[in-house]
PDB file of N, CA and C in Angstrom:
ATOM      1  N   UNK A   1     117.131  71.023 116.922  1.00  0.00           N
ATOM      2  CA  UNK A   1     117.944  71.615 115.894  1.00  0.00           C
ATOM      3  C   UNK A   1     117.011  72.253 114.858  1.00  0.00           C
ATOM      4  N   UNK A   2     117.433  73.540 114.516  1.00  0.00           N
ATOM      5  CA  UNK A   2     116.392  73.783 113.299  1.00  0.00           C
ATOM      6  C   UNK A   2     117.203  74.154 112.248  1.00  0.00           C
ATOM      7  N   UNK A   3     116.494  73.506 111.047  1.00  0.00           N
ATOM      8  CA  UNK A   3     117.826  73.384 109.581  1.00  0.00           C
ATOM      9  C   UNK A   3     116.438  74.135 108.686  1.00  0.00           C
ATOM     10  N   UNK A   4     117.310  74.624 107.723  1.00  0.00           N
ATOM     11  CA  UNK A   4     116.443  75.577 106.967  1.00  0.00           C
ATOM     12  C   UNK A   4     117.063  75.097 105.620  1.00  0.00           C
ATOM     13  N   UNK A   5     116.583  75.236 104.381  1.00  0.00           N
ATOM     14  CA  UNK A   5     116.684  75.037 103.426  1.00  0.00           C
ATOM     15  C   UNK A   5     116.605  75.826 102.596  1.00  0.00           C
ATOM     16  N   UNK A   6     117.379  75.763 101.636  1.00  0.00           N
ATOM     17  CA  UNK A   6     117.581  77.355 100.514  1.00  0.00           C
ATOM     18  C   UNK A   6     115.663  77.520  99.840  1.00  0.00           C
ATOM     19  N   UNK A   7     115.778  78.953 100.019  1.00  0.00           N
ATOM     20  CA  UNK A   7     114.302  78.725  99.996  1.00  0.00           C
ATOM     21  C   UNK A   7     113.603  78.150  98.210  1.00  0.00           C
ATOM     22  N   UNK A   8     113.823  78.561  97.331  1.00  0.00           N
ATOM     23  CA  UNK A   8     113.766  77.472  96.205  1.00  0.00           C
ATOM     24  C   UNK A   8     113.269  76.376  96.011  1.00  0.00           C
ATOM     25  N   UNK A   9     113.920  75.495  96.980  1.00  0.00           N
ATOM     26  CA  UNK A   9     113.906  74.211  97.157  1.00  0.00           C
ATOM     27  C   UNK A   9     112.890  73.621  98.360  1.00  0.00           C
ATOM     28  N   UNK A  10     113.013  74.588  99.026  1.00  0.00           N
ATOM     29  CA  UNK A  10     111.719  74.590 100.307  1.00  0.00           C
ATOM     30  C   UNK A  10     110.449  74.695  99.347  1.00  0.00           C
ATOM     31  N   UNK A  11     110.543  75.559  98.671  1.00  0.00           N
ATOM     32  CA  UNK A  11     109.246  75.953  97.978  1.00  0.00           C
ATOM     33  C   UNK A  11     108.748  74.510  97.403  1.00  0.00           C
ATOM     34  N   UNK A  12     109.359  73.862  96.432  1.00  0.00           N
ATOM     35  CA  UNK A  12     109.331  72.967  95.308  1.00  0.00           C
ATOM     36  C   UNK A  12     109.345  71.512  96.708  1.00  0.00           C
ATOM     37  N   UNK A  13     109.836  71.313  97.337  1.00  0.00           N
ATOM     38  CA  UNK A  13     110.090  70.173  98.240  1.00  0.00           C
ATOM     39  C   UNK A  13     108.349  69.985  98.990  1.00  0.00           C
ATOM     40  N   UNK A  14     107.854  71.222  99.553  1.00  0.00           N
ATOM     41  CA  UNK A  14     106.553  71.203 100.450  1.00  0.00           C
ATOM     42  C   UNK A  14     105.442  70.584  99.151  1.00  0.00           C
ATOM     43  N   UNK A  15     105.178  70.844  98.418  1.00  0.00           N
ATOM     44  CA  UNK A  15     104.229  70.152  97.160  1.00  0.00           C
ATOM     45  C   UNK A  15     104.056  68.672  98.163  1.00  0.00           C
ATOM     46  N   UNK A  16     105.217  68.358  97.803  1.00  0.00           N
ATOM     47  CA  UNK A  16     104.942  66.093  98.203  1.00  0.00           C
ATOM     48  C   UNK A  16     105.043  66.451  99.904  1.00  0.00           C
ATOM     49  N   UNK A  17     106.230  66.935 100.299  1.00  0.00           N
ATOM     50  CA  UNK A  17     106.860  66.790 101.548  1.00  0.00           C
ATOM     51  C   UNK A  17     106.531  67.703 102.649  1.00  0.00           C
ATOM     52  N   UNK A  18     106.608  67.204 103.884  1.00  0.00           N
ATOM     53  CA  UNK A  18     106.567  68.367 104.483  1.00  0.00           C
ATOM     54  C   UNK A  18     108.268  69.020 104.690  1.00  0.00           C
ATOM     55  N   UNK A  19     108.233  70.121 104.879  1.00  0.00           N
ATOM     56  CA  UNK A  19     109.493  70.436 105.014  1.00  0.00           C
ATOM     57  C   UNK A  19     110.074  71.330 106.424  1.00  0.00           C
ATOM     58  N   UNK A  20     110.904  71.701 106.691  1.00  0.00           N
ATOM     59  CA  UNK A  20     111.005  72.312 108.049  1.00  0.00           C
ATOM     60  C   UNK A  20     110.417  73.430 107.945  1.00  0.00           C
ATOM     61  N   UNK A  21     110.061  74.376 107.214  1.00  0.00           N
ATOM     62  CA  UNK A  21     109.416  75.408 107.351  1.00  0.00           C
ATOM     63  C   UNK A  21     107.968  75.321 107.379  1.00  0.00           C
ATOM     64  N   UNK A  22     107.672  74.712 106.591  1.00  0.00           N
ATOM     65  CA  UNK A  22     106.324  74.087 106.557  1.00  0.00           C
ATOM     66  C   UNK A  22     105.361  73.729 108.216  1.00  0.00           C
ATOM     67  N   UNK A  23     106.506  72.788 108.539  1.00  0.00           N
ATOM     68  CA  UNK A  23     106.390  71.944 109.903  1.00  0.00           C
ATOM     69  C   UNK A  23     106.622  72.820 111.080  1.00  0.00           C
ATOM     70  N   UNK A  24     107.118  73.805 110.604  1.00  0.00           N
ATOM     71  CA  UNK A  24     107.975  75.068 112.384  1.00  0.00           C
ATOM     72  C   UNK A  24     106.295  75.754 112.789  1.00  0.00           C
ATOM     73  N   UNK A  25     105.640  76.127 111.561  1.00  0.00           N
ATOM     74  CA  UNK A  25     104.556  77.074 111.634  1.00  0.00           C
ATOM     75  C   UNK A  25     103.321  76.186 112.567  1.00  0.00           C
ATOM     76  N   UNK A  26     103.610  74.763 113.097  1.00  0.00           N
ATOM     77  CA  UNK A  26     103.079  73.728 114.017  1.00  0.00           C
ATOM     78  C   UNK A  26     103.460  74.314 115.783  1.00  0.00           C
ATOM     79  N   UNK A  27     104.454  74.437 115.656  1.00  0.00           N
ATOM     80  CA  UNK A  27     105.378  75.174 117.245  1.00  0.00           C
ATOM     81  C   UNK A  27     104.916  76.121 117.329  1.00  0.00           C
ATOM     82  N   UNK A  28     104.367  76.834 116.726  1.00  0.00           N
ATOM     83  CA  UNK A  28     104.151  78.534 117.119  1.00  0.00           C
ATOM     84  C   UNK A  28     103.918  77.982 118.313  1.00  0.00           C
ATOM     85  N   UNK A  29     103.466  79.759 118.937  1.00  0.00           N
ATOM     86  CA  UNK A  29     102.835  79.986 120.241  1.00  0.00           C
ATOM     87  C   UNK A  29     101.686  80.233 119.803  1.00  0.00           C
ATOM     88  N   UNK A  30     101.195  81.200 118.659  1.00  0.00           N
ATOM     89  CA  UNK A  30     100.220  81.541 118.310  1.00  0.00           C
ATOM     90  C   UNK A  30      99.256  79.987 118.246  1.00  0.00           C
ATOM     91  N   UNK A  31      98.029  79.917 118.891  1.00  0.00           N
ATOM     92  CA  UNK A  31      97.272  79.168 119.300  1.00  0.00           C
ATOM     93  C   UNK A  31      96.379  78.622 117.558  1.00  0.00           C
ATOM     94  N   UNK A  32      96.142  79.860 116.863  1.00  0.00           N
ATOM     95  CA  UNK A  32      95.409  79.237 115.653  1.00  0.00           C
ATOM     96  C   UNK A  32      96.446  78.681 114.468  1.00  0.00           C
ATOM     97  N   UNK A  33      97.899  78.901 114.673  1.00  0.00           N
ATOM     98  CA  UNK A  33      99.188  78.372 114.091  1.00  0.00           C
ATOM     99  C   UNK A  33      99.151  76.755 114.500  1.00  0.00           C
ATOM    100  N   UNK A  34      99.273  76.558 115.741  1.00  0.00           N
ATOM    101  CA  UNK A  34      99.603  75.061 116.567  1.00  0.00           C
ATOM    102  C   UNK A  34      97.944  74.133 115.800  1.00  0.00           C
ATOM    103  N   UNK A  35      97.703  74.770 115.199  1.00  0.00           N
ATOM    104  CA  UNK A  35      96.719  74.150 114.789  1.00  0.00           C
ATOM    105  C   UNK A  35      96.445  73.708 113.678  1.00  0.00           C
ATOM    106  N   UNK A  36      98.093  73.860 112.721  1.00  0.00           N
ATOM    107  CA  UNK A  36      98.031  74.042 111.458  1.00  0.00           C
ATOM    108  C   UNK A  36      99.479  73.413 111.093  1.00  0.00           C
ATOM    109  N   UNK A  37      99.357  72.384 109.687  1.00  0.00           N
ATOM    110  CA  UNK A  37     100.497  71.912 109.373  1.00  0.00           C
ATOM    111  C   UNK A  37     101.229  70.929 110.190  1.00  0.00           C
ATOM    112  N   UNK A  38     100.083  69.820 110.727  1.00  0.00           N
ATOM    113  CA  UNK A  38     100.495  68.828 111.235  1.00  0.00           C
ATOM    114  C   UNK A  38     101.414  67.477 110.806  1.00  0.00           C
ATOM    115  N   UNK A  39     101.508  67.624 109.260  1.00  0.00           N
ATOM    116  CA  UNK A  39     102.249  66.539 108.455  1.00  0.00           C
ATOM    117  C   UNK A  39     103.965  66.584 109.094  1.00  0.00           C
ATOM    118  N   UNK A  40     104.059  65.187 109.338  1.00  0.00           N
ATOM    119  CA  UNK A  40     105.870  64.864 109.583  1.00  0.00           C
ATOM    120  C   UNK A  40     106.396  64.400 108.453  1.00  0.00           C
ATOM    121  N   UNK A  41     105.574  63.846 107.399  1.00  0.00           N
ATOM    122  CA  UNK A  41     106.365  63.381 106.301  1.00  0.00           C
ATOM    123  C   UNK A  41     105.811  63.976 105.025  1.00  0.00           C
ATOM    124  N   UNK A  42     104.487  63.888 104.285  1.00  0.00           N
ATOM    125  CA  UNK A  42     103.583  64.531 103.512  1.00  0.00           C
ATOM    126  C   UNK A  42     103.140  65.035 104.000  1.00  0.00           C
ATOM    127  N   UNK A  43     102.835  66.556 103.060  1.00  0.00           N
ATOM    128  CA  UNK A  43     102.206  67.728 103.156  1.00  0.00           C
ATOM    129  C   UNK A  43     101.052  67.550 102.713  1.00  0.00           C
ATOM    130  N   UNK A  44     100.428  66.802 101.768  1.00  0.00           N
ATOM    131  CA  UNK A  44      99.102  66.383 101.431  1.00  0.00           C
ATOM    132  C   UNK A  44      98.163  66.395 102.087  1.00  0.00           C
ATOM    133  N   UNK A  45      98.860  65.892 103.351  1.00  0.00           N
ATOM    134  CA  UNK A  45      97.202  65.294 104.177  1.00  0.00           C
ATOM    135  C   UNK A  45      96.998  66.478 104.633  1.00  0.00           C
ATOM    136  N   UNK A  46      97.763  67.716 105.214  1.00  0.00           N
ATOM    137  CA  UNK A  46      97.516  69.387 105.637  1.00  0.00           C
ATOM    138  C   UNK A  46      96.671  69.629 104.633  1.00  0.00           C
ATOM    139  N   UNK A  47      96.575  69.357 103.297  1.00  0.00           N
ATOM    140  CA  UNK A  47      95.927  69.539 102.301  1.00  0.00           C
ATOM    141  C   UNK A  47      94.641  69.081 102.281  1.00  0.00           C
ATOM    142  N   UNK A  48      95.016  68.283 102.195  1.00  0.00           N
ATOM    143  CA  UNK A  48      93.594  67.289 102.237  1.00  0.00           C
ATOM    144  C   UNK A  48      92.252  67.549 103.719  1.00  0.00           C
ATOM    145  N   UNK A  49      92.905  67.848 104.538  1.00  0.00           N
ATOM    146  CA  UNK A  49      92.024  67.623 106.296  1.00  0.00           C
ATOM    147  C   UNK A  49      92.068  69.532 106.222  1.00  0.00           C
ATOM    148  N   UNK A  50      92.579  70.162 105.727  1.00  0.00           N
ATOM    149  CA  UNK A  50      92.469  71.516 105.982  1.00  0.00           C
ATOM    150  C   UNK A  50      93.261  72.431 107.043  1.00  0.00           C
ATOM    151  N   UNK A  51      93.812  71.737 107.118  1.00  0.00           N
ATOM    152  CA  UNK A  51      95.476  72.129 108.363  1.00  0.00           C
ATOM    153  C   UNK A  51      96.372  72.849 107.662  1.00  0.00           C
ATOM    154  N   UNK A  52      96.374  73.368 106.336  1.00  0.00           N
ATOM    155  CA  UNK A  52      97.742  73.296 105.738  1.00  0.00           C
ATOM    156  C   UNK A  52      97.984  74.837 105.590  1.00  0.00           C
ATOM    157  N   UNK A  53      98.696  75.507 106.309  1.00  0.00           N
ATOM    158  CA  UNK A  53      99.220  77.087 106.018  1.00  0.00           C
ATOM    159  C   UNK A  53     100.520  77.865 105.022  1.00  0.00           C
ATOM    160  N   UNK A  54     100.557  78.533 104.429  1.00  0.00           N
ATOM    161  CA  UNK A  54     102.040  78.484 103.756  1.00  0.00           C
ATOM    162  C   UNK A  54     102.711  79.154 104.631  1.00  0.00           C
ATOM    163  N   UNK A  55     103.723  78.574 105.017  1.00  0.00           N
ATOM    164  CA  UNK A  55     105.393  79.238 105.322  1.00  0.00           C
ATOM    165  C   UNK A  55     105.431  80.985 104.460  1.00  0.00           C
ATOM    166  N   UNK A  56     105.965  81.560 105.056  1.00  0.00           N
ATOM    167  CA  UNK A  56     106.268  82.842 104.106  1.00  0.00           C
ATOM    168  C   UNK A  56     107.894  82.934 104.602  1.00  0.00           C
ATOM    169  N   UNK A  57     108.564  83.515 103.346  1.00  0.00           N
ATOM    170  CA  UNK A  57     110.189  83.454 103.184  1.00  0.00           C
ATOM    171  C   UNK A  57     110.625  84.107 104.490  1.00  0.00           C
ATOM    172  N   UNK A  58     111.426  84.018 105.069  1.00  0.00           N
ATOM    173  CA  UNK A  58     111.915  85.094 106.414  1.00  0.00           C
ATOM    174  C   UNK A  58     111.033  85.193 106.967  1.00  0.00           C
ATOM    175  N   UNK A  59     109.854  84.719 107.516  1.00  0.00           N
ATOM    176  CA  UNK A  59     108.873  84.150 108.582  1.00  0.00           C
ATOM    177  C   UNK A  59     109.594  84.043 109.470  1.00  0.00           C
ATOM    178  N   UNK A  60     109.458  84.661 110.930  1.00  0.00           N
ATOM    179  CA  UNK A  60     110.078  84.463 112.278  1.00  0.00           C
ATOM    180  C   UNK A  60     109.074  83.928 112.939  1.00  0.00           C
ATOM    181  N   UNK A  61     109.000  83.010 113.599  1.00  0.00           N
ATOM    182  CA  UNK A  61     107.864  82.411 114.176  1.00  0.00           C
ATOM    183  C   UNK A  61     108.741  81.935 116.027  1.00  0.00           C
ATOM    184  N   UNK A  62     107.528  82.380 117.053  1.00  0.00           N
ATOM    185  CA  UNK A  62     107.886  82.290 118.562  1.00  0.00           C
ATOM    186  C   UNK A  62     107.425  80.640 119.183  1.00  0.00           C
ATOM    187  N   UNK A  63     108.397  80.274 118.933  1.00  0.00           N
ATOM    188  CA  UNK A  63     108.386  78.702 119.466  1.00  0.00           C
ATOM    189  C   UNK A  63     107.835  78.129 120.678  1.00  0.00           C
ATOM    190  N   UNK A  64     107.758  77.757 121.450  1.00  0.00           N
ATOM    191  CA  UNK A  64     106.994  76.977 122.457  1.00  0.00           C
ATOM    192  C   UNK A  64     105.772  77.118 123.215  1.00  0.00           C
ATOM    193  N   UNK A  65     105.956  77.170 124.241  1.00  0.00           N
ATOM    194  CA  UNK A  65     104.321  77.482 125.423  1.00  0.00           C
ATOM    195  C   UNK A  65     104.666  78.464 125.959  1.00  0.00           C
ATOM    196  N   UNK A  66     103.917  79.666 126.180  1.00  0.00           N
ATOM    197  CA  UNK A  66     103.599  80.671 127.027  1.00  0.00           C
ATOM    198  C   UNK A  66     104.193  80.175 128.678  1.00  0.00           C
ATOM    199  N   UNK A  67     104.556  80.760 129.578  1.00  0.00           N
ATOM    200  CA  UNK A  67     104.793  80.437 130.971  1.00  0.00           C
ATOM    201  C   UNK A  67     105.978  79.386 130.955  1.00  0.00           C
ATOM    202  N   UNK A  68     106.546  78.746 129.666  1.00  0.00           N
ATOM    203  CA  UNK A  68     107.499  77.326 129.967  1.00  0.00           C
ATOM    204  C   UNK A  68     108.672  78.344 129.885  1.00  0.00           C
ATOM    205  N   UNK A  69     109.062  79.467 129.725  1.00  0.00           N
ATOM    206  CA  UNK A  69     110.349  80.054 129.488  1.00  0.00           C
ATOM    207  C   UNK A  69     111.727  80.118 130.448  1.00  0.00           C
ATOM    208  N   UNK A  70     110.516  79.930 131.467  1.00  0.00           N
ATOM    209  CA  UNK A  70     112.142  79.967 132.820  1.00  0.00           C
ATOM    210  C   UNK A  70     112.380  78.343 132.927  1.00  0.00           C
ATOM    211  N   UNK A  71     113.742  78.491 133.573  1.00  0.00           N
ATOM    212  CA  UNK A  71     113.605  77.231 134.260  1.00  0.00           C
ATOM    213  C   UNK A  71     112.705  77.048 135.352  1.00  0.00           C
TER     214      UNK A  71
END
């Protein structure tokens, strides 16, 4: 399921938390993305270890693995 949050509050929420936007930019496909923004609960430690990317507003980001698309 992916839930999005009025962006405002996304903004102000990622500080402590991670938030779903925060956390989606982890799924990319893009290989140097999946490498970034590993926090499930605090955003800090992205902070802290150097993982941490910002979300940008209306960011479309391509979800899974290369080749997994068919059945």
């Amino acid at each position: 399921m992916d839930v999005s949050l009025p962006w405002p509050l996304e903004r102000a929420l990622r500080v402590v938390l991670a938030t779903p936007a925060m956390h989606r930019v982890h799924h990319s496909r893009e290989l140097p993305e999946t490498d970034r923004n590993y926090s499930n609960i605090f955003s800090f430690w992205d902070r802290l270890f150097g993982t941490y990317r910002v979300p940008f507003q209306g960011e479309r980001i391509a979800f899974g693995l290369d080749g997994c698309d068919a059945p």
